[in-house]
Protein backbone atom coordinates (compact mmCIF):
# COMPACT_ATOMS: atom_id res chain seq x y z
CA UNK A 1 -17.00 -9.65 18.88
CA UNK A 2 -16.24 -8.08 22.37
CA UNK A 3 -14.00 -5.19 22.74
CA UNK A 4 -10.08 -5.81 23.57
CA UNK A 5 -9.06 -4.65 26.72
CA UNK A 6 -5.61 -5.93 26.56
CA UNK A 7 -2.32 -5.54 24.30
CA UNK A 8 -3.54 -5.94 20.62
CA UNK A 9 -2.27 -8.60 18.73
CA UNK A 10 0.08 -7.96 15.97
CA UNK A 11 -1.09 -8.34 12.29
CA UNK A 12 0.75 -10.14 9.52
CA UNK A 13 -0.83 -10.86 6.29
CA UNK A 14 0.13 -14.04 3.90
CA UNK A 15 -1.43 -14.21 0.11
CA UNK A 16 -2.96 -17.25 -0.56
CA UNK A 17 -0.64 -17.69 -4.37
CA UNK A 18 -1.52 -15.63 -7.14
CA UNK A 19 -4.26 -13.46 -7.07
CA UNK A 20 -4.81 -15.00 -3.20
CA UNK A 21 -6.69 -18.17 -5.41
CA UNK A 22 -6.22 -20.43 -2.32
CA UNK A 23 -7.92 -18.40 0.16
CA UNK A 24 -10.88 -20.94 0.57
CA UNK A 25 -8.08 -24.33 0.80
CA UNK A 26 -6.16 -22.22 3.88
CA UNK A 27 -9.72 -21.48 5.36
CA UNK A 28 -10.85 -25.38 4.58
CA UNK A 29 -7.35 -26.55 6.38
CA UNK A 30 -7.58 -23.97 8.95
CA UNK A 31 -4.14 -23.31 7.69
CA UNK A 32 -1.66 -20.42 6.01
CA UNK A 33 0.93 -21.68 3.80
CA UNK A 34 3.83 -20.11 1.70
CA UNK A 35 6.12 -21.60 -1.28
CA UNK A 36 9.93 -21.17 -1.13
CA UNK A 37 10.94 -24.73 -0.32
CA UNK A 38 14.45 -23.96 -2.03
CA UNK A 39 15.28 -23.63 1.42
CA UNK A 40 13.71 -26.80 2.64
CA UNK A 41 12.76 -27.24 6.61
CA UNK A 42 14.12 -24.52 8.69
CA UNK A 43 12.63 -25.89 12.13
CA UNK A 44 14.54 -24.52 14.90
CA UNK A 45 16.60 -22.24 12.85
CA UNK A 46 17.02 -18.57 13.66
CA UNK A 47 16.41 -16.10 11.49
CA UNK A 48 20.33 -15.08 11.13
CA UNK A 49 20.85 -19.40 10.14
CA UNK A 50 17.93 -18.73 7.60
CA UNK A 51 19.53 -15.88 6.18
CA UNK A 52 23.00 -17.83 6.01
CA UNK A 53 21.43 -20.79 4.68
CA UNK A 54 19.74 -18.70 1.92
CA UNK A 55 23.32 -17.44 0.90
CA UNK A 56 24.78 -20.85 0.83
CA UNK A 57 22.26 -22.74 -1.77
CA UNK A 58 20.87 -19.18 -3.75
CA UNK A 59 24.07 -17.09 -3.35
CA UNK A 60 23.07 -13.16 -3.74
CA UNK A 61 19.43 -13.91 -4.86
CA UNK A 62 18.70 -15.33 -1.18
CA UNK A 63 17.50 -12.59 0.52
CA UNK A 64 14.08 -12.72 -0.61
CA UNK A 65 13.49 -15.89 -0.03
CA UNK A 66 15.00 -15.70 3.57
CA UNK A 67 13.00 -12.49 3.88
CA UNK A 68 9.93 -14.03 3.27
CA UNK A 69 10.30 -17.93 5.06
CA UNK A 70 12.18 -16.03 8.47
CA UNK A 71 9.26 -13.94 8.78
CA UNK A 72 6.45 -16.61 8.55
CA UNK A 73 8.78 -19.60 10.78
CA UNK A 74 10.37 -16.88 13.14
CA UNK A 75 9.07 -13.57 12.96
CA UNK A 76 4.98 -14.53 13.45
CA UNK A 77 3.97 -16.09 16.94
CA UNK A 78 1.19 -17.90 18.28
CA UNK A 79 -1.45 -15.37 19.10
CA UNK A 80 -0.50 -13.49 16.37
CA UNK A 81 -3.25 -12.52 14.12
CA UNK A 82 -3.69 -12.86 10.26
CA UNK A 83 -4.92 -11.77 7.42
CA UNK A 84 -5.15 -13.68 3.91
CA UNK A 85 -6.83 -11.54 1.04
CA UNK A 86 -9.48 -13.51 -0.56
CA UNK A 87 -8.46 -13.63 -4.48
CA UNK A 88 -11.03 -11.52 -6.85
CA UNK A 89 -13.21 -10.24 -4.00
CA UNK A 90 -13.07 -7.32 -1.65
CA UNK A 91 -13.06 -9.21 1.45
CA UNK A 92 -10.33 -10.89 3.69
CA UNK A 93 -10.28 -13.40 5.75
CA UNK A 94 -8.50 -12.87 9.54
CA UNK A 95 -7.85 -15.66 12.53
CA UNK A 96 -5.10 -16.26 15.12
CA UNK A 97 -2.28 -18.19 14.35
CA UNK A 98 -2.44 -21.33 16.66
CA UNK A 99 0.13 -23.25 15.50
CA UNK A 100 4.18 -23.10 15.37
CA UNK A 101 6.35 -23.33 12.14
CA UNK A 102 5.79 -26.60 10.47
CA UNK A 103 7.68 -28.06 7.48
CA UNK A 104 5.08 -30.48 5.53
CA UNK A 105 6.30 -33.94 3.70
CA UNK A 106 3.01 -33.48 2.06
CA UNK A 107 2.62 -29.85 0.68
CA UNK A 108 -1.37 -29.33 1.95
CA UNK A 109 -2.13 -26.75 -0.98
CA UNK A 110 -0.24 -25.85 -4.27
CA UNK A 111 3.46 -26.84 -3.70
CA UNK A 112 3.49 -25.18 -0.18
CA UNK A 113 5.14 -26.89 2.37
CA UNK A 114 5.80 -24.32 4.98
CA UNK A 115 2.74 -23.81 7.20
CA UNK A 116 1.07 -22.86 10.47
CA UNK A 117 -1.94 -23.76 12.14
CA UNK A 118 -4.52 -21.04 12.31
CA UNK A 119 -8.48 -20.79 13.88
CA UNK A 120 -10.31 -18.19 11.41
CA UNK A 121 -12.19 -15.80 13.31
CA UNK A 122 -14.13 -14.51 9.93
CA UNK A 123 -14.02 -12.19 7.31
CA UNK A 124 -14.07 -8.53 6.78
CA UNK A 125 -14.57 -6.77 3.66
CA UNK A 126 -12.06 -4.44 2.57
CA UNK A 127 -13.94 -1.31 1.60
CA UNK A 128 -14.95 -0.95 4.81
CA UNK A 129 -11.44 0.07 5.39
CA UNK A 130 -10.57 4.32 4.85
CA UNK A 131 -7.52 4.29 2.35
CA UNK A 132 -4.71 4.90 5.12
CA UNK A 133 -5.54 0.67 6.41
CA UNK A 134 -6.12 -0.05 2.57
CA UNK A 135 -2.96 1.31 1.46
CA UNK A 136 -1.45 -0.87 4.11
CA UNK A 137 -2.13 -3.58 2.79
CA UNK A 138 -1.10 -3.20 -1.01
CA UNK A 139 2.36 -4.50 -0.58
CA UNK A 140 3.18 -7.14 -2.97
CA UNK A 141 4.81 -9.62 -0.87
CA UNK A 142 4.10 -12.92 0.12
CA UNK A 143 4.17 -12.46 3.79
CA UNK A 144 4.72 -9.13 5.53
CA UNK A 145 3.60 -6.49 8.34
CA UNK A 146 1.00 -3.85 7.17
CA UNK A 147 1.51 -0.46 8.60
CA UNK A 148 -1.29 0.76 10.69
CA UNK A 149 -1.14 -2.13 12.91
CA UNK A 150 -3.15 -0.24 15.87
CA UNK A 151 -5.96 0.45 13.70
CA UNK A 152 -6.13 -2.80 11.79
CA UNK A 153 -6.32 -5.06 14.82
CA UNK A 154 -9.09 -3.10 16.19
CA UNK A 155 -10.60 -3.38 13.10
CA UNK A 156 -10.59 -6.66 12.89
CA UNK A 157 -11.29 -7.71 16.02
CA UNK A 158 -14.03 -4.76 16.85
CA UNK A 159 -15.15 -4.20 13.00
CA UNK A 160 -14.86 -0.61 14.36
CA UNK A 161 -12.15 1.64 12.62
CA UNK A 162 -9.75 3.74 14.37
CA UNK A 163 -10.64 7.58 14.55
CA UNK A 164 -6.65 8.34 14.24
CA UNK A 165 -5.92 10.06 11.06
CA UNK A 166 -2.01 9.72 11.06
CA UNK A 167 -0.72 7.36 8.28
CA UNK A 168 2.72 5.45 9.43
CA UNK A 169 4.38 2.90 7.48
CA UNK A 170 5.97 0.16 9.32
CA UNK A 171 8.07 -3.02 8.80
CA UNK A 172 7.47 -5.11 5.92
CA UNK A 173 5.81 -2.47 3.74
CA UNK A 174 8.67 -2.52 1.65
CA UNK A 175 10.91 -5.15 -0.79
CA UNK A 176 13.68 -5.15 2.05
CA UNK A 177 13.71 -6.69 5.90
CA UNK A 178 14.32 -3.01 6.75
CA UNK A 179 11.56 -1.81 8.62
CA UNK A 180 10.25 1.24 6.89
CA UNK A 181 12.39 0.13 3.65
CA UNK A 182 10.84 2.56 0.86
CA UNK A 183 8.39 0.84 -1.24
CA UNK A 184 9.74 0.05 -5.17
CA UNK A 185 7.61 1.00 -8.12
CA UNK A 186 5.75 -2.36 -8.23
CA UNK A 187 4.87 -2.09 -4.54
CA UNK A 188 3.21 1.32 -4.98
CA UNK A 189 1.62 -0.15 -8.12
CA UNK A 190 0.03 -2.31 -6.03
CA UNK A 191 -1.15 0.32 -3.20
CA UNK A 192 -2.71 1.86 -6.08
CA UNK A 193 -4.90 -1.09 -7.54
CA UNK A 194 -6.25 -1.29 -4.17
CA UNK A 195 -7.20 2.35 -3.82
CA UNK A 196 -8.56 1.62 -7.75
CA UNK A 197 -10.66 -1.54 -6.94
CA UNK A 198 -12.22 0.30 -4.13
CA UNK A 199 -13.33 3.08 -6.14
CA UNK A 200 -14.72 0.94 -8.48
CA UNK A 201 -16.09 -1.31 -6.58
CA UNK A 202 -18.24 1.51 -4.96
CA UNK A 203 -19.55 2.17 -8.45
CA UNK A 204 -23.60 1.44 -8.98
CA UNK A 205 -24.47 -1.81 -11.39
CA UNK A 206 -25.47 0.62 -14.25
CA UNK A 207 -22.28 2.52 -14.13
CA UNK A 208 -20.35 -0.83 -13.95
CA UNK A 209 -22.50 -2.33 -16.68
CA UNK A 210 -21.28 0.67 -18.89
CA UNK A 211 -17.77 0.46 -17.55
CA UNK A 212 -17.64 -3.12 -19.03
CA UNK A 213 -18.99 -2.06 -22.17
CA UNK A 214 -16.87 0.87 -22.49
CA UNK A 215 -13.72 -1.90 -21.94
CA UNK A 216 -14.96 -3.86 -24.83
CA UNK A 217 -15.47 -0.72 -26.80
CA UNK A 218 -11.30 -0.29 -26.01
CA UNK A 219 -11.04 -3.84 -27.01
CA UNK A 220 -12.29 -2.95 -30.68
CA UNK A 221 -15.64 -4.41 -29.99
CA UNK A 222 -19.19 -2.80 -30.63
CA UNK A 223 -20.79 -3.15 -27.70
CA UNK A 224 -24.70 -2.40 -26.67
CA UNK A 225 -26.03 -1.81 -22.70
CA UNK A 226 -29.39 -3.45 -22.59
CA UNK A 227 -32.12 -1.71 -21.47
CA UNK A 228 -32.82 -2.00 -17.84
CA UNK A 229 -35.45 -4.60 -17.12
CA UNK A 230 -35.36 -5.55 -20.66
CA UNK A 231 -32.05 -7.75 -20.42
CA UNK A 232 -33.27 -11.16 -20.03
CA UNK A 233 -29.72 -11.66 -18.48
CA UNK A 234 -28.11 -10.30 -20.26
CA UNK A 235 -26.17 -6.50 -19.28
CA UNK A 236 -24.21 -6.04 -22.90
CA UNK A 237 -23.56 -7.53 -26.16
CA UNK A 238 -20.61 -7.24 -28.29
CA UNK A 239 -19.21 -8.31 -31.63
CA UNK A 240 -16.67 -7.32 -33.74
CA UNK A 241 -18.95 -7.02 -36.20
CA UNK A 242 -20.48 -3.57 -35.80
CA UNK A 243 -24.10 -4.90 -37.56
CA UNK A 244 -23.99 -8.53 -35.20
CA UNK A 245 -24.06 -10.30 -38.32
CA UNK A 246 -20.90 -12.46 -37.66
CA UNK A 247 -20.39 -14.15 -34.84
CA UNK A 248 -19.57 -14.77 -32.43
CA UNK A 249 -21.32 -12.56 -30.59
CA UNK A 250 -20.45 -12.15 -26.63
CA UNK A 251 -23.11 -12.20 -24.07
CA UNK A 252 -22.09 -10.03 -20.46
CA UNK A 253 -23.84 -10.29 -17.16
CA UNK A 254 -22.64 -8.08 -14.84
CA UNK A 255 -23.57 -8.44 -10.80
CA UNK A 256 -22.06 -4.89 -9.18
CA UNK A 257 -21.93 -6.83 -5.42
CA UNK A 258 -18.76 -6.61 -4.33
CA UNK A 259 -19.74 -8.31 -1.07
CA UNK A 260 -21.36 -11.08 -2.65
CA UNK A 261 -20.18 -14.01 -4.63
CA UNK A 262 -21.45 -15.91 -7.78
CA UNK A 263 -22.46 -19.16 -7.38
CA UNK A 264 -22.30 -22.46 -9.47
CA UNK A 265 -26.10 -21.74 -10.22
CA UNK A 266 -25.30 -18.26 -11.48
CA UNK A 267 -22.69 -19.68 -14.20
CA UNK A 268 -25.76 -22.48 -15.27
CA UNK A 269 -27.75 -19.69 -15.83
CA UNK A 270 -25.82 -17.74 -17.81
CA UNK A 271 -24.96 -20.61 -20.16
CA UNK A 272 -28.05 -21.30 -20.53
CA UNK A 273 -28.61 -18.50 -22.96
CA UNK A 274 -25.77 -18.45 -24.56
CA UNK A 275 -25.18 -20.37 -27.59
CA UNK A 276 -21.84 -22.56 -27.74
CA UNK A 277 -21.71 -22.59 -31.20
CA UNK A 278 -22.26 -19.08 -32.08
CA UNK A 279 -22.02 -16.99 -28.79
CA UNK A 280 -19.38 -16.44 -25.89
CA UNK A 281 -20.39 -15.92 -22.18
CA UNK A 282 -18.44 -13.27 -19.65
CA UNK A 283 -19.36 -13.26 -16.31
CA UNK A 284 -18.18 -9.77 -14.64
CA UNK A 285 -18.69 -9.78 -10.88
CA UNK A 286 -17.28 -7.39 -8.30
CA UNK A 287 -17.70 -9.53 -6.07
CA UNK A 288 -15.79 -12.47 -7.22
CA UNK A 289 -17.07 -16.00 -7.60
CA UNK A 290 -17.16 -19.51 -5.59
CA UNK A 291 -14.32 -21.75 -6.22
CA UNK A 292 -17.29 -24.63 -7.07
CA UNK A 293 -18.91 -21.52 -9.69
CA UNK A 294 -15.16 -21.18 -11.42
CA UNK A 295 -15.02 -24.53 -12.11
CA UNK A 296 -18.77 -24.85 -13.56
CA UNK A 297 -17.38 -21.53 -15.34
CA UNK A 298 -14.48 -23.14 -16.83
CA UNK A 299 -16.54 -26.51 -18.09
CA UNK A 300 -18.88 -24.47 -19.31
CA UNK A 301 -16.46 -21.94 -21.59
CA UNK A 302 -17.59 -19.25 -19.62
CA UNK A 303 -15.10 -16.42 -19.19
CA UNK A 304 -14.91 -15.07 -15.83
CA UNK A 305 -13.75 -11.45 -14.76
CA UNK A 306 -13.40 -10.70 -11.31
CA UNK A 307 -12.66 -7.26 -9.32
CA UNK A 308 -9.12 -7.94 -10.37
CA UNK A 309 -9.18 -8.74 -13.36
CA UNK A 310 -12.11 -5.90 -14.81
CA UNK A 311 -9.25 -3.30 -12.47
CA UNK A 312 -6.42 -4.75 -15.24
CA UNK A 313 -8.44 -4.60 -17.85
CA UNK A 314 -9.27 -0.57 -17.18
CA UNK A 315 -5.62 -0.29 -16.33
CA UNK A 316 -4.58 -1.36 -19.68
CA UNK A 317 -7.29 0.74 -21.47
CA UNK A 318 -7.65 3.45 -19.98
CA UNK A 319 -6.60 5.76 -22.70
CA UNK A 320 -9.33 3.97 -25.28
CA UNK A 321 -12.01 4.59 -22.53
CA UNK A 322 -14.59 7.41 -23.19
CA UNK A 323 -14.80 10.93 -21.45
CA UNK A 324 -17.52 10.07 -19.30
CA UNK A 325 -15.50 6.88 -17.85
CA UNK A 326 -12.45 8.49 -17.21
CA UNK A 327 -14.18 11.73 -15.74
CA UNK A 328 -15.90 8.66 -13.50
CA UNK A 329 -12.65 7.49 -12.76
CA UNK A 330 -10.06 10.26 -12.84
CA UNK A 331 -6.54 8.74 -13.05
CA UNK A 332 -3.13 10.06 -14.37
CA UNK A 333 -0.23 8.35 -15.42
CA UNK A 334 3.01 8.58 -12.90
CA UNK A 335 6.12 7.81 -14.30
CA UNK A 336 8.68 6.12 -11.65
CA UNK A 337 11.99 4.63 -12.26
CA UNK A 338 11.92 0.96 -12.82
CA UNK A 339 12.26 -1.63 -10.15
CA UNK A 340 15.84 -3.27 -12.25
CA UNK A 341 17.37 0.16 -12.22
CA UNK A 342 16.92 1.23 -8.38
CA UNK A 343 19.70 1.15 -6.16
């Protein structure tokens, strides 16, 4: 991609639902889309009509929702560039908005109906990022303006990284439409995960393989590492039964690639060895998985843990994991006040 010599473009970035789980339908559609149709079509409206609108049919519970539709039908302009994190993986997927605020009869994916024309330009993968972008872009809202807008246009439209070490934080990084609004408890959670999937996803396969293990281990499960080369696909076993003499027992394959994702094939494989009747399958992948391989997963009973979910699952354990874990992954517990009781 050639250098820019002009203005850059600004950034926004929209999550594709939960867990961004519609990333590949927006980059199918060559669309974004958002949810919160209690407002129904705002075409032509300003963002001060949104706002009034919003206070009219949700009364003092508005303001999100106005927040979040004003700044996807009236804040973002053609030209503008996006970003939509790709659920479970470490990438994200960027293009140019191309099209102006439409209002959809038909909602084109989920129950969104709000929506704007984009041309994807690609993906970038987010570990390529130094924590200041990263950081950026751990705010919990549905659409909003990362800090560090500079250095994450370049970034995505050089792949180079800005050599400026000063960390800002602009507009939309917090809850509020104030730009610079101070982010709440569950918006720095969130900054964090991202700093805590990166650092694991840098971790080698054998140290991931006995990160896994060490999670079932919190989850009152024996669990064994097979020996390297010796797996036959298989990375762990667990039971509940400390001797394996009850089942079921669970069969793990772990793939530490957190720029590569598991494909239908991959899943067949995996159920291949493992017995239905007597066995369980998990498929742990860093890299996340196709949207055709987590529905061959899920006819298959094969449990899937992404990035995400193996970042909860350490989350919630941490405390049961063993010394050489948490020395792998030093983290301490921050108390803040909760999100219900801040002013």
């Amino acid at each position: 991609m050639a250098e820019p010599t002009e203005a850059l473009p600004h950034v926004w970035v929209v999550r594709a639902g939960k867990g961004g789980q519609y990333a590949s339908d927006f980059e199918e559609l060559s669309l974004v889309a958002i949810g919160f149709d209690e407002l129904g079509d705002v075409t032509g409206m300003s963002r001060d009509q949104i706002f009034e609108r919003a206070r009219q049919l949700l009364g003092s519970k508005g303001g999100h929702t106005a927040g979040q539709v004003s700044r996807f039908a009236t804040g973002m302009n053609v030209g503008d560039l996006v970003v939509v994190p790709d659920g479970g993986t470490r990438e994200f997927l960027f293009g140019r908005v191309t099209g102006e605020y439409k209002h959809e009869s038909e909602p084109p994916v989920s129950h969104f109906r709000h929506a704007r024309a984009v041309e994807w330009i690609g993906r970038r993968s987010r570990d390529d990022l130094p924590d200041r972008i990263l950081f950026s872009l751990g705010s919990l809202l549905t659409v909003f303006e990362p800090g560090e807008q500079h250095a994450l246009a370049t970034y995505l439209l050089t792949g180079k990284v800005s050599e400026d070490p000063e960390f800002t934080e602009e507009s939309g990084s917090g809850d509020g439409d104030s730009p610079g609004a101070a982010p709440s408890a569950s918006e720095q959670g969130a900054r964090n995960r991202e700093l805590i999937g990166k650092k694991i996803a840098f971790l080698g396969w054998s140290e991931t393989q006995d990160l896994v293990a060490d999670v079932l281990r919190a989850l009152d499960y024996t669990a064994i590492v097979s020996e390297h080369g010796a797996d036959g696909g298989i990375d762990v076993r667990a039971c509940r039964d400390p001797l394996f003499l009850h089942p079921p027992v669970v069969k793990v394959q772990v793939k530490a690639k957190p720029d590569t994702k598991i494909s239908p094939d991959e899943i067949r494989q995996l159920s291949g060895i493992v017995d239905r009747a007597a066995e369980r399958g998990i498929f742990v992948a860093t890299g996340g998985f196709t949207k055709p391989a987590r529905t061959e997963a899920a006819q298959m009973g094969i449990q899937l843990w992404d990035l995400d979910d193996l970042v909860e699952h350490v989350l919630s354990n941490y405390d049961s994991l063993g010394e050489k874990m948490q020395e792998l992954l030093p983290l301490r517990r921050i108390w803040v006040l909760d999100d219900a009781e801040q002013d």
